[in-house]
N, C-alpha and C. Protein backbone atom coordinates (compact mmCIF):
# COMPACT_ATOMS: atom_id res chain seq x y z
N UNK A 1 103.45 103.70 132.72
CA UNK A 1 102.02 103.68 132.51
C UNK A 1 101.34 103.16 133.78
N UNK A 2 100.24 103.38 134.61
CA UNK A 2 99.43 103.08 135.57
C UNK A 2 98.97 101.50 134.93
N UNK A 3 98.49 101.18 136.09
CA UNK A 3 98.06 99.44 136.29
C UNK A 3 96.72 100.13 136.20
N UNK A 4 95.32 99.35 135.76
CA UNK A 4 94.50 98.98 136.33
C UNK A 4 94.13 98.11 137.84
N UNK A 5 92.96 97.94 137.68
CA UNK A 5 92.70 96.83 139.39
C UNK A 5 93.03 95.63 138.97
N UNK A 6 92.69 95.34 137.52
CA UNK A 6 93.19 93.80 137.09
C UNK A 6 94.08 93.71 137.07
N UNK A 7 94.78 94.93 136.70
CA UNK A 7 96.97 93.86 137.32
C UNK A 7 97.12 93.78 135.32
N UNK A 8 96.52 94.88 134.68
CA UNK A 8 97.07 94.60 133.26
C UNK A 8 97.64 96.40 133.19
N UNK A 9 98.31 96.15 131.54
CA UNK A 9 98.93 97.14 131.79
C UNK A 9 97.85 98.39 130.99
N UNK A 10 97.54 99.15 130.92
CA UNK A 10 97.02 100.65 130.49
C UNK A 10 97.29 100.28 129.27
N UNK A 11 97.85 99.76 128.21
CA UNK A 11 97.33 99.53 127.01
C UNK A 11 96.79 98.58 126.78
N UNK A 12 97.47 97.32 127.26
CA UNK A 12 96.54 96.05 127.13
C UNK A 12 95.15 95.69 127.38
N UNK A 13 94.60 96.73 128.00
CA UNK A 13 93.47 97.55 129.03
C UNK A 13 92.90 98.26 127.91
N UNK A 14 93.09 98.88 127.06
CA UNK A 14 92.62 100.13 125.89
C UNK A 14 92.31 99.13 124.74
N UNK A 15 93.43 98.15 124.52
CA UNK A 15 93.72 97.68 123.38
C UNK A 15 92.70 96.51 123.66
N UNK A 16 92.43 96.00 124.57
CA UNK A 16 91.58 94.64 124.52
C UNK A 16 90.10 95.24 124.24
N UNK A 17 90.09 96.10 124.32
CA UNK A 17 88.58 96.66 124.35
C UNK A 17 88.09 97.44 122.81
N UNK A 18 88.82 97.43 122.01
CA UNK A 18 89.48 97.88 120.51
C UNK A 18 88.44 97.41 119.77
N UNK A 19 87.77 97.66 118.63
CA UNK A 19 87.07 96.78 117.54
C UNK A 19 88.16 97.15 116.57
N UNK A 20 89.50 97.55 116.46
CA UNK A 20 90.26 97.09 115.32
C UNK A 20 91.12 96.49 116.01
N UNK A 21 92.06 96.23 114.97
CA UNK A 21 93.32 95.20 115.14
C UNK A 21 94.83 95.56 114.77
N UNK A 22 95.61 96.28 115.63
CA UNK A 22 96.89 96.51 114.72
C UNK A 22 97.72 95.41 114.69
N UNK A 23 97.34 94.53 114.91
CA UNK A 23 98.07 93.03 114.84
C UNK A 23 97.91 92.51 113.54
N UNK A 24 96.88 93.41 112.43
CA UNK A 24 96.32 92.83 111.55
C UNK A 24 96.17 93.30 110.54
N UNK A 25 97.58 92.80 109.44
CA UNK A 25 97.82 93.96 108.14
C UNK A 25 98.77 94.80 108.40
N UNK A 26 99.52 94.70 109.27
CA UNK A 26 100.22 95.74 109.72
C UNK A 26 101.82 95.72 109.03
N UNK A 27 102.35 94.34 109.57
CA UNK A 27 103.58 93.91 108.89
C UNK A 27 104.40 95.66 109.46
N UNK A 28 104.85 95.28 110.69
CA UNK A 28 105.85 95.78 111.87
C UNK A 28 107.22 96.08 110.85
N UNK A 29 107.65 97.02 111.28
CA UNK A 29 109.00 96.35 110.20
C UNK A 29 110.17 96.38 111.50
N UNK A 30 111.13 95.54 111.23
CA UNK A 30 111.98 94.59 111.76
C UNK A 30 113.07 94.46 111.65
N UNK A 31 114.36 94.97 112.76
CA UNK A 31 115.54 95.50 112.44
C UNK A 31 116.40 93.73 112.66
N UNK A 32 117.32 93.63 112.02
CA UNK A 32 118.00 92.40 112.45
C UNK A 32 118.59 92.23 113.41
N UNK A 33 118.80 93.38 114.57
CA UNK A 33 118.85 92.87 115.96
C UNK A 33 117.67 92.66 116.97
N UNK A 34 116.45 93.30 116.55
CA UNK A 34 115.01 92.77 116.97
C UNK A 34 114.62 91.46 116.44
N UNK A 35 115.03 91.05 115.26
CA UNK A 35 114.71 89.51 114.78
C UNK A 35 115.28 88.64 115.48
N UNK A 36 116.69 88.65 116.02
CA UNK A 36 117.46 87.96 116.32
C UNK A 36 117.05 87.82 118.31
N UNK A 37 116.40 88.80 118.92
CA UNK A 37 116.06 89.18 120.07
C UNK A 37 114.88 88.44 120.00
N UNK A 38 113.89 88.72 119.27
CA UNK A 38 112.48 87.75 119.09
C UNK A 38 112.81 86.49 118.90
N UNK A 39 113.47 86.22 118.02
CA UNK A 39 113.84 84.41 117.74
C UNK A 39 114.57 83.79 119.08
N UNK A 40 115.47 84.30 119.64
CA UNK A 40 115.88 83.71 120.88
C UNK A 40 114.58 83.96 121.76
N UNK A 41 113.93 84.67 121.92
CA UNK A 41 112.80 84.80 122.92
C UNK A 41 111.51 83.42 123.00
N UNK A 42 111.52 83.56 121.63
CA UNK A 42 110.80 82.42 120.90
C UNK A 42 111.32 80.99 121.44
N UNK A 43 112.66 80.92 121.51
CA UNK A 43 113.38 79.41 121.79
C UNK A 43 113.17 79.41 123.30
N UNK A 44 113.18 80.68 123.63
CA UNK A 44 113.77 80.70 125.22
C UNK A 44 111.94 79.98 126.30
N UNK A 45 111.38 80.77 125.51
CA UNK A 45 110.07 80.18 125.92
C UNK A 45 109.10 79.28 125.14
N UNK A 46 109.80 78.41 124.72
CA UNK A 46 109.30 77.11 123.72
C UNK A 46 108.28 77.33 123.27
N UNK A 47 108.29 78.57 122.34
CA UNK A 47 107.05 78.82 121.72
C UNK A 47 107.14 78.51 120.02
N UNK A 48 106.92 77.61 119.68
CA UNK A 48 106.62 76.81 118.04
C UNK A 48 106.23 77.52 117.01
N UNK A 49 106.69 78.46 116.34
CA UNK A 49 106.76 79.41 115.29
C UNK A 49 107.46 79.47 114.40
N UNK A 50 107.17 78.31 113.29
CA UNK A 50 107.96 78.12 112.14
C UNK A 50 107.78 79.48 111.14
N UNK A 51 109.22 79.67 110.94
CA UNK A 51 109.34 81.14 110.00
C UNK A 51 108.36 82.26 110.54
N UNK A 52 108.92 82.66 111.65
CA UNK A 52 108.27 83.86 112.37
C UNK A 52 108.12 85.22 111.41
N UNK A 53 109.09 84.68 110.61
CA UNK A 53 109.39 86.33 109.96
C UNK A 53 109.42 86.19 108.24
N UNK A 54 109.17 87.51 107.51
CA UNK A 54 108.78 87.75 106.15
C UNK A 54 109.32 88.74 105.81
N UNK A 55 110.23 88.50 104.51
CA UNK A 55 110.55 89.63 104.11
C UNK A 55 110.04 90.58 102.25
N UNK A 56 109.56 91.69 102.55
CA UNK A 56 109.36 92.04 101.03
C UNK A 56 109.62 93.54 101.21
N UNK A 57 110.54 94.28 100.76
CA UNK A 57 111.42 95.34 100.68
C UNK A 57 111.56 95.56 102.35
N UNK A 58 111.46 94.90 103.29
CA UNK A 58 111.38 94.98 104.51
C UNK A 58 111.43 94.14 105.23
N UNK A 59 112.08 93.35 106.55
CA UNK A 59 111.69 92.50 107.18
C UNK A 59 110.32 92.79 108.05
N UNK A 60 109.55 91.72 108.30
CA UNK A 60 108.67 92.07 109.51
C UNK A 60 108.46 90.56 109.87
N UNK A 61 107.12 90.86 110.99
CA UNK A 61 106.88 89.40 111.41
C UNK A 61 105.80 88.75 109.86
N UNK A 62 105.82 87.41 110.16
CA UNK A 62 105.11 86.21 109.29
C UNK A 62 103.72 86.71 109.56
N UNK A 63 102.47 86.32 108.80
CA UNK A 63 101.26 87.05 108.80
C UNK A 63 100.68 85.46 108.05
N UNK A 64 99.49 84.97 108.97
CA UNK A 64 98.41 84.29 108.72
C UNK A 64 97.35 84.47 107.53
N UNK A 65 97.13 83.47 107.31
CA UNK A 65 96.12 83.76 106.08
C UNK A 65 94.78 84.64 106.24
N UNK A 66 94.81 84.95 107.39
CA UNK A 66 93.97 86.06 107.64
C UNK A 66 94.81 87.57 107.59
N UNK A 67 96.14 87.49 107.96
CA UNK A 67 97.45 88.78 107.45
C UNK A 67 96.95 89.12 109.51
N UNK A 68 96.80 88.57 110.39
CA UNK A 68 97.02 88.44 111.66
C UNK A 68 98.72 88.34 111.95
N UNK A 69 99.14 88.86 112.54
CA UNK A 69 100.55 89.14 112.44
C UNK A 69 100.71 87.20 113.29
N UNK A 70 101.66 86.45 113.10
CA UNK A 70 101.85 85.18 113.66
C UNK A 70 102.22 85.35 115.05
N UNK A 71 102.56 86.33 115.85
CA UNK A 71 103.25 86.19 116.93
C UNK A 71 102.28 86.89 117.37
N UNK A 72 100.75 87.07 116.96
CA UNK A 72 99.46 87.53 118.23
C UNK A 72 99.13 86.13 118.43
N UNK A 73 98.33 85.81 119.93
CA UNK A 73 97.06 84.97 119.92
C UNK A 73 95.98 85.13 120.01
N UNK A 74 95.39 84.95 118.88
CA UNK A 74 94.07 85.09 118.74
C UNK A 74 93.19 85.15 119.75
N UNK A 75 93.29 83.51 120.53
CA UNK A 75 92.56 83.23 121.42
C UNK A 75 92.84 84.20 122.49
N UNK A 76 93.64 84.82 122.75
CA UNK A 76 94.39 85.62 124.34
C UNK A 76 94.05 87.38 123.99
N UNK A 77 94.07 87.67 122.88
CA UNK A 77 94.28 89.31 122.36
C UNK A 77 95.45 89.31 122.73
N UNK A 78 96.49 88.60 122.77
CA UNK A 78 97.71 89.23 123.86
C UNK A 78 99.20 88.84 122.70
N UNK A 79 99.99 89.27 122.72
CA UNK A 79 101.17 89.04 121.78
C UNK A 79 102.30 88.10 122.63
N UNK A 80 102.70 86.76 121.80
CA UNK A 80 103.57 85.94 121.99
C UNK A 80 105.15 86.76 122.56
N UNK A 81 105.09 87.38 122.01
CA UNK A 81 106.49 88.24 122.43
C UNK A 81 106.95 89.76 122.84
N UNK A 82 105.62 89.85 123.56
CA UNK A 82 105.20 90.89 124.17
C UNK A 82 106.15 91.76 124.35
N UNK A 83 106.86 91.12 125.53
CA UNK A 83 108.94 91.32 126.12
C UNK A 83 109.40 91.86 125.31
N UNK A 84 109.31 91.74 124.10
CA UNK A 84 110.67 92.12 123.24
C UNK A 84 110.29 92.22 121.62
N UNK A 85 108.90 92.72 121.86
CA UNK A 85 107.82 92.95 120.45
C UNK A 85 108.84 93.92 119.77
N UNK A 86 108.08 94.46 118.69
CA UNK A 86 109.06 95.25 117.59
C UNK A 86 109.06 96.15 117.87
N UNK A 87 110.08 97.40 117.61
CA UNK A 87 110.01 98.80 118.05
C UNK A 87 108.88 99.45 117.79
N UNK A 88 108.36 99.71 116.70
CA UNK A 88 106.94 100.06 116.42
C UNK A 88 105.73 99.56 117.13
N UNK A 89 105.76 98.27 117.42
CA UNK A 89 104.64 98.08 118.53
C UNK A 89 105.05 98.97 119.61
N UNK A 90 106.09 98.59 119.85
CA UNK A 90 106.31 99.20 121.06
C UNK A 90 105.72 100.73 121.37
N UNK A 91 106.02 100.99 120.50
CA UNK A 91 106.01 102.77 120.37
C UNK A 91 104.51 103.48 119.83
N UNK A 92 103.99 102.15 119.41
CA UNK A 92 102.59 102.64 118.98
C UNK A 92 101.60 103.14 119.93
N UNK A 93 100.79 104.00 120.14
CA UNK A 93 100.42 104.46 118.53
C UNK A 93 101.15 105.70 118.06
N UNK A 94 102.22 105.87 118.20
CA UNK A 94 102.95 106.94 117.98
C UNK A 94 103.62 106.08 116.82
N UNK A 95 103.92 106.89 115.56
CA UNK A 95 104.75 106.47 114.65
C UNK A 95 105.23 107.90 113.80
N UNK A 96 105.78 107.63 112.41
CA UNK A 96 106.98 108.44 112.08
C UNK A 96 106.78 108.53 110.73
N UNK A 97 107.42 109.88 110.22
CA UNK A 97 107.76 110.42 108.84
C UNK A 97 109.48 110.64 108.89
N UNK A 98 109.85 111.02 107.42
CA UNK A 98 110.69 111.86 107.65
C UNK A 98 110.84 112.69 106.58
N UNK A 99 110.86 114.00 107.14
CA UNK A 99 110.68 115.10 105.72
C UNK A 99 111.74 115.28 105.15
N UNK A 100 112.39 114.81 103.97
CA UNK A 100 113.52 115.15 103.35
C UNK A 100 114.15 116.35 103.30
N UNK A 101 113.24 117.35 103.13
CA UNK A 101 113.38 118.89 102.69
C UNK A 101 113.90 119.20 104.08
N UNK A 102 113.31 118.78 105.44
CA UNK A 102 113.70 120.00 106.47
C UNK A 102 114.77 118.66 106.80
N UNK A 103 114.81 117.67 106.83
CA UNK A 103 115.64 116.76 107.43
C UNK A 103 115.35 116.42 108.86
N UNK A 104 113.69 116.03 108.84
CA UNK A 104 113.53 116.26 110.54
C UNK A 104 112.90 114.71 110.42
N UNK A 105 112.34 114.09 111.69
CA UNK A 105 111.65 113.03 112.03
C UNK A 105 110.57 113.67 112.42
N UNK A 106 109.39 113.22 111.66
CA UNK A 106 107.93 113.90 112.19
C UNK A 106 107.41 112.94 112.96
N UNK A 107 106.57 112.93 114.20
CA UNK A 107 105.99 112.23 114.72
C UNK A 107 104.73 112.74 114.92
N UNK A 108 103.99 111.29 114.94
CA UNK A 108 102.07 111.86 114.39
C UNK A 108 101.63 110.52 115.62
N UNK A 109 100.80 110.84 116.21
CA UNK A 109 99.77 109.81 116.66
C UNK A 109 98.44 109.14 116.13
N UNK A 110 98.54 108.07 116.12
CA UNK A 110 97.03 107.81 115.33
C UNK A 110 95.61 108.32 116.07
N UNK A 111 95.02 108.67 115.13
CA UNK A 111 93.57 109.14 115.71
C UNK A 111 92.50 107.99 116.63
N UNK A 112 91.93 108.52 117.01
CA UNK A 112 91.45 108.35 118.35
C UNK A 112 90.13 107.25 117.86
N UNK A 113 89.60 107.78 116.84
CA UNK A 113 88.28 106.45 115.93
C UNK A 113 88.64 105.68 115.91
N UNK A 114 90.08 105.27 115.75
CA UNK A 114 91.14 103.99 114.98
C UNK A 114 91.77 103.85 116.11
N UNK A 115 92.18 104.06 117.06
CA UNK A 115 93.08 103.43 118.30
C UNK A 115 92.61 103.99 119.50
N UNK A 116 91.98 102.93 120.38
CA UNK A 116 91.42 103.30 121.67
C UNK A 116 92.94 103.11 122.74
N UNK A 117 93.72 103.05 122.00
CA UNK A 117 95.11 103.22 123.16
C UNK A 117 94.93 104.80 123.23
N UNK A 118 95.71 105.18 121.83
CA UNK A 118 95.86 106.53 121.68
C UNK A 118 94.33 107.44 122.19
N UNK A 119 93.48 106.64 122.21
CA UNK A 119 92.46 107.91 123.28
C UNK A 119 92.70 108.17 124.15
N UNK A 120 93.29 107.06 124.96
CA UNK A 120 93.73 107.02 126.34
C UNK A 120 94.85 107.72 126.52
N UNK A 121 95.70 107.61 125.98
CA UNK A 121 96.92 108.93 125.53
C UNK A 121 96.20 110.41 126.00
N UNK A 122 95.56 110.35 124.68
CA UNK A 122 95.04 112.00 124.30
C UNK A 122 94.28 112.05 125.35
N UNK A 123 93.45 111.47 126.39
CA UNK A 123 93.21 111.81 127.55
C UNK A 123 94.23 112.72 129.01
N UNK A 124 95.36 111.42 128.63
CA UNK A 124 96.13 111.74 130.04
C UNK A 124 97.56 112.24 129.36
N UNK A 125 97.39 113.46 129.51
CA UNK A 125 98.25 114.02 128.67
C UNK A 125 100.07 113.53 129.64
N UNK A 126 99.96 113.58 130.83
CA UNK A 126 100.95 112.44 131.97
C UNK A 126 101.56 111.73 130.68
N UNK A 127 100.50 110.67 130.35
CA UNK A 127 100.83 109.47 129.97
C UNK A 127 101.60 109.88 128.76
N UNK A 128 100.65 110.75 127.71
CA UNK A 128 101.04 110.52 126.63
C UNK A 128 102.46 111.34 126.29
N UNK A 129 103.04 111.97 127.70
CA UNK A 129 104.35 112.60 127.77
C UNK A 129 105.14 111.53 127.70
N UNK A 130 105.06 110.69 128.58
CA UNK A 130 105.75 109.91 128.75
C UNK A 130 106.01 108.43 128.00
N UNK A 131 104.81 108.05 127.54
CA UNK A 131 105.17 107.38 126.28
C UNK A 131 105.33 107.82 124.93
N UNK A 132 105.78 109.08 124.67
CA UNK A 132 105.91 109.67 123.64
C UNK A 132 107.53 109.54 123.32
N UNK A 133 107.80 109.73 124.54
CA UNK A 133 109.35 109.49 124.79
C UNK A 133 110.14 108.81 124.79
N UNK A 134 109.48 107.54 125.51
CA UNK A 134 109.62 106.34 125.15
C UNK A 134 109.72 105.54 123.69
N UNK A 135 108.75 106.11 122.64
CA UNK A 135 108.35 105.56 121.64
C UNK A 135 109.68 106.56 120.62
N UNK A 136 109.97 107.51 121.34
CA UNK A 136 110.70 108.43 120.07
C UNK A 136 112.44 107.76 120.28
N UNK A 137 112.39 107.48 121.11
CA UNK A 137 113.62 106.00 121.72
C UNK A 137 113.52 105.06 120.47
N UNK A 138 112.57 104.63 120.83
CA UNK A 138 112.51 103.00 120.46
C UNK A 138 112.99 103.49 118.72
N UNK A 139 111.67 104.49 117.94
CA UNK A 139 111.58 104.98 116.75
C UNK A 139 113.13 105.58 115.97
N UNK A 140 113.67 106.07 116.87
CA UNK A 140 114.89 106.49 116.30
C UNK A 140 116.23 104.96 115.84
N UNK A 141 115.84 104.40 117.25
CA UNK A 141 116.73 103.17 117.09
C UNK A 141 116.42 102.14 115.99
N UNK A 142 115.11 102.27 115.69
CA UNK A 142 114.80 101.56 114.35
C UNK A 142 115.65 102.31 113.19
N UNK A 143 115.07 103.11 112.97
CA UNK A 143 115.42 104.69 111.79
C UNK A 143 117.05 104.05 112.06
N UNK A 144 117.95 103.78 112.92
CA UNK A 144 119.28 103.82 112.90
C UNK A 144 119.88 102.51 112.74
N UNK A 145 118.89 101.25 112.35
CA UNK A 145 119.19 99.88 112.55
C UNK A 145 118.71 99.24 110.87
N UNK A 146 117.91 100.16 110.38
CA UNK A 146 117.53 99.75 108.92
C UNK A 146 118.58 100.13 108.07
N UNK A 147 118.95 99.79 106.88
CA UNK A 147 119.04 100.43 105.81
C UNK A 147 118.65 101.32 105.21
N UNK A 148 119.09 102.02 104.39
CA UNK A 148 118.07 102.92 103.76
C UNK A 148 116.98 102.42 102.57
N UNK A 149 117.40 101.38 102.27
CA UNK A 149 116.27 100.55 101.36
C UNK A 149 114.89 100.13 101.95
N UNK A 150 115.63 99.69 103.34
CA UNK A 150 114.39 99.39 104.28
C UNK A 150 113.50 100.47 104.64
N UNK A 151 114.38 101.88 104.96
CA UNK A 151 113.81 102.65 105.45
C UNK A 151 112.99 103.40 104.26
N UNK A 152 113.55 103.56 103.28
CA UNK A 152 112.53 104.20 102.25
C UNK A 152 110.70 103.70 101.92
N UNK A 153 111.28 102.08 101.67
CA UNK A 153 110.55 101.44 101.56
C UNK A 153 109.26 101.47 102.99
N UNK A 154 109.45 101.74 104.33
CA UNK A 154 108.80 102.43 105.24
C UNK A 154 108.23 103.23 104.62
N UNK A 155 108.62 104.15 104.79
CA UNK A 155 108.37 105.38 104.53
C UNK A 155 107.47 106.20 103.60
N UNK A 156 106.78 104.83 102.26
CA UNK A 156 106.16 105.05 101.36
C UNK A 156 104.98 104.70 101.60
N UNK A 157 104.82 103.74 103.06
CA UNK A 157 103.35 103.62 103.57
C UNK A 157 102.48 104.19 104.44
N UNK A 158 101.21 104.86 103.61
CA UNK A 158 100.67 105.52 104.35
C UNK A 158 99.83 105.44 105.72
N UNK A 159 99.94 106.22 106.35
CA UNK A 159 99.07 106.15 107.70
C UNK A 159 98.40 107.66 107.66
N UNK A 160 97.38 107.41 106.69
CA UNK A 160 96.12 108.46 106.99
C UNK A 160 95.70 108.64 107.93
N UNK A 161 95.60 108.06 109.10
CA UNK A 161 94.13 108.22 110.27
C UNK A 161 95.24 108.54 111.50
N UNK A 162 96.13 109.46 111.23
CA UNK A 162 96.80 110.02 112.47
C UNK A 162 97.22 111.98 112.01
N UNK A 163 97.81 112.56 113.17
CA UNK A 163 98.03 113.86 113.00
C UNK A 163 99.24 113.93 114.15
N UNK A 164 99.98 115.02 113.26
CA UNK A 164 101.43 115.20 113.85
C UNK A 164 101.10 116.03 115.19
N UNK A 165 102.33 115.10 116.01
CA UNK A 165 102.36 116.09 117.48
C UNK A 165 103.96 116.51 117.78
N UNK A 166 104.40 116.39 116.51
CA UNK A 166 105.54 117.00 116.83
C UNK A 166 106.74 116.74 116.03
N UNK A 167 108.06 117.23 116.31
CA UNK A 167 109.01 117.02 115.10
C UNK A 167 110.80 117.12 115.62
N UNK A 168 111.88 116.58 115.07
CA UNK A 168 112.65 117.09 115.75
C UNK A 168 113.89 116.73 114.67
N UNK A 169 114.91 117.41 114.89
CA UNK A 169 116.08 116.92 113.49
C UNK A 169 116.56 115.76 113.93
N UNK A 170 116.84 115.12 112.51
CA UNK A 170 117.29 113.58 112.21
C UNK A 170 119.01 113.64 112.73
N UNK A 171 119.19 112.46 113.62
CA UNK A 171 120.39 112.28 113.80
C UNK A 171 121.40 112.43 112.34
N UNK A 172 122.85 113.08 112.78
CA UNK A 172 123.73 113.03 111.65
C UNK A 172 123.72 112.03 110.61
N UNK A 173 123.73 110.70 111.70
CA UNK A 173 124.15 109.28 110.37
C UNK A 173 123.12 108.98 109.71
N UNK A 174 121.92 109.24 110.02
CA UNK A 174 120.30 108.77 109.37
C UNK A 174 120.16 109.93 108.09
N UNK A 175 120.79 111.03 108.45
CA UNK A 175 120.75 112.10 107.29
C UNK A 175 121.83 111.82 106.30
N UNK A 176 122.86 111.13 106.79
CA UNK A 176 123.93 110.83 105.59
C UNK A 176 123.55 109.29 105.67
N UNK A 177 123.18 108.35 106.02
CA UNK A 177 122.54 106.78 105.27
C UNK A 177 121.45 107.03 104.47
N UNK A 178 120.55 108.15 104.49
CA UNK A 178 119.70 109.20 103.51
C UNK A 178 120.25 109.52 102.30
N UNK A 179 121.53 109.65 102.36
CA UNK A 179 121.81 111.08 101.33
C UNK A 179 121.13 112.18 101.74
N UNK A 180 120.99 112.73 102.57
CA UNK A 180 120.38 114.06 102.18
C UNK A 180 121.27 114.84 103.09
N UNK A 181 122.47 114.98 102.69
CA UNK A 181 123.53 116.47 103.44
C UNK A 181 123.23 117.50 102.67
């Protein structure tokens, strides 16, 4: 992704300038080698986050009584564990289906009203090659690190305010941790 003149990165740049919040309500979901990567990250940079993490048919991060994910700062717009955030941040605003029937991974971007990253995407089509790619990385390695309890349980939440840019077949083991041969 290109720098700005401030020396931030092209989303942090989109995203600070945002009137929503995907830090907020979101509840990331969270493979147990990303928990275990965040929690050492957490120690490694003495950052004080009792019970970072929550689980309800899913792990994710802990969420404030406002449902502010615990590992943003408020005061900064900026995320405690930026380094080694969850695959889905990572990969956002690109996120995922998966159609049982064809056995594929759909990928949709969120719309452009709702995420001033993804405008910036849908602008520079460069960019949004290249973090598309990136994100379909990160997205698969989740899809291959959950359960299928976890992953169902994904899978039942909706994300209205995006449209598919594309699709591709589900690795072998994600189609048989599925059931669906």
């Amino acid at each position: 992704m290109p720098k700005n003149d401030n020396g931030l990165t092209y989303s942090f740049d989109a995203c600070s300038r945002c009137k929503t919040s995907c830090c907020q309500d979101a509840k990331p979901p969270l493979s147990e080698k990303r928990k275990k990567i965040i929690k050492e990250f957490l120690e490694q940079q003495k950052v004080p986050i009792e019970k970072p993490f929550s689980k309800q048919h899913y792990s994710y991060p802990a969420v404030d009584e406002l449902v502010f994910c615990r590992l943003f700062n408020k005061s900064t717009g900026k995320c405690l564990v930026h380094p080694v955030k969850t695959e889905t941040c990572r990969a956002g605003p690109v996120t995922f289906d998966i159609n049982f029937s064809t056995k594929k991974v759909e990928w949709f971007l969120k719309k452009t009203e709702i995420c001033a990253f993804a405008a910036e995407l849908y602008r520079d089509k460069a960019a949004l090659k290249s973090h598309f790619e990136k994100a379909k990385k990160e997205l698969v390695q989740l899809i291959l690190e959950l359960d299928s309890e976890e992953l169902r349980a994904i899978l039942k939440i909706e994300e209205p305010y995006t449209f598919k840019i594309g699709e591709d077949d589900l690795p072998l083991e994600i189609v048989q941790k599925l059931g669906l041969k």
